[in-house]
Protein backbone atom coordinates (compact mmCIF):
# COMPACT_ATOMS: atom_id res chain seq x y z
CA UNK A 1 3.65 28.71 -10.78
CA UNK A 2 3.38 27.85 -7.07
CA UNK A 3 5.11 24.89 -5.58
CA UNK A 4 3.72 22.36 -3.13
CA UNK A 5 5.61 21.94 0.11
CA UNK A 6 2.64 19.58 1.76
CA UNK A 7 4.03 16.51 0.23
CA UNK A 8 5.24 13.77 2.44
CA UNK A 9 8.39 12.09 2.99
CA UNK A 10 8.36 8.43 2.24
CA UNK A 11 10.66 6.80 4.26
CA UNK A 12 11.96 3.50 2.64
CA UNK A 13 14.24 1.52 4.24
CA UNK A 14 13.37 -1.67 5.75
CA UNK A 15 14.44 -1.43 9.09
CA UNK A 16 11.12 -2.86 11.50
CA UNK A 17 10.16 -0.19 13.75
CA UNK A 18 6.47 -1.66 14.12
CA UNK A 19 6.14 -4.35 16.98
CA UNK A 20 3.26 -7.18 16.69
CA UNK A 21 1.69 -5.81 19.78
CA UNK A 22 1.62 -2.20 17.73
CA UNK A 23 -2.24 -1.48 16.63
CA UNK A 24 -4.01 0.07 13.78
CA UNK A 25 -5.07 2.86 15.58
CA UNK A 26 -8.70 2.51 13.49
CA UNK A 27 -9.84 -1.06 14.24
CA UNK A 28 -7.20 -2.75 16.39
CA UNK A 29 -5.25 -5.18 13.56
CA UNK A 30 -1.52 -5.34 13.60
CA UNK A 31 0.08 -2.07 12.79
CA UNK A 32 2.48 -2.11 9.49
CA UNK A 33 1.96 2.16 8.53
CA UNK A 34 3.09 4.43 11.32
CA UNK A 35 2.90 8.18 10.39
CA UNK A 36 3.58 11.26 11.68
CA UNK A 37 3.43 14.85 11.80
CA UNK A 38 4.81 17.47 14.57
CA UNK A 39 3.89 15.43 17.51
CA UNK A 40 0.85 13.78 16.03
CA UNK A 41 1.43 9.91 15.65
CA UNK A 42 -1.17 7.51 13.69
CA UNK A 43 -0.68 3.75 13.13
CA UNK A 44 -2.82 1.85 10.52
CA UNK A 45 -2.88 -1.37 9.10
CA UNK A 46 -2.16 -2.23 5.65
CA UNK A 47 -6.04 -2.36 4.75
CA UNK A 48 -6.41 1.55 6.40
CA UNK A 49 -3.01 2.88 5.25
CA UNK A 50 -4.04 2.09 1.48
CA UNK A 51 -7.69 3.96 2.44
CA UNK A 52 -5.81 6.80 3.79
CA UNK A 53 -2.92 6.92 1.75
CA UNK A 54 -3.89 9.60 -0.56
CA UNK A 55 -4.73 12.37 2.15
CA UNK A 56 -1.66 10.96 4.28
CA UNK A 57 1.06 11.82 1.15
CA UNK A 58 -0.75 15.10 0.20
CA UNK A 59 -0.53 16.55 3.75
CA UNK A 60 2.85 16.30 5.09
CA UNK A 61 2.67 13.48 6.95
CA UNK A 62 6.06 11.74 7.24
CA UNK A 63 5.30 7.91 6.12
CA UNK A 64 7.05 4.67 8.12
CA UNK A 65 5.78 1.79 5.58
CA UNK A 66 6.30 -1.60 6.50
CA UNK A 67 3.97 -3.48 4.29
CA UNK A 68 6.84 -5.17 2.57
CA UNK A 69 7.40 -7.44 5.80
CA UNK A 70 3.49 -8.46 4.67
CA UNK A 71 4.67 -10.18 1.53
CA UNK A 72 8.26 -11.35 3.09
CA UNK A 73 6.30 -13.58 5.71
CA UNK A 74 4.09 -14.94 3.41
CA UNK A 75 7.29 -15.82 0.98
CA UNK A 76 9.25 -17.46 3.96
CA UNK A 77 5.88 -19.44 5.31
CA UNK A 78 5.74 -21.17 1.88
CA UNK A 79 9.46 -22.56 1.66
């Protein structure tokens, strides 16, 4: 029985790293998914991290997801 070591790490805290001037580095929309891997970086917004997110876990990419602050804006906007 072999094990997998590709996995990702998930990071999940909730401290922003992602500025509003930060990219999707596939069509330009604000950035809320930066990953990483040795000294590759790749930002993505929450529409391409979910279309990536399966190859992105499976091959050791290390995952900065801040798609929570997504749902937290639109909760404060409607107070």
């Amino acid at each position: 029985m072999s094990t997998d070591t590709t996995q990702s790490t998930q990071v999940l805290d909730r401290t922003p790293l992602l500025l509003a001037t930060d990219r999707c580095d596939r069509c330009g929309a604000q950035a809320y998914v930066q990953v990483t891997k040795a000294e590759f970086e790749l930002l993505f917004c929450s529409h391409h991290a979910r279309d990536n997110e399966h190859t992105l876990t499976t091959d050791g990419w290390v995952v900065h997801d801040e798609r929570w602050r997504l749902v937290e804006n639109k909760t404060q906007g409607e107070l």
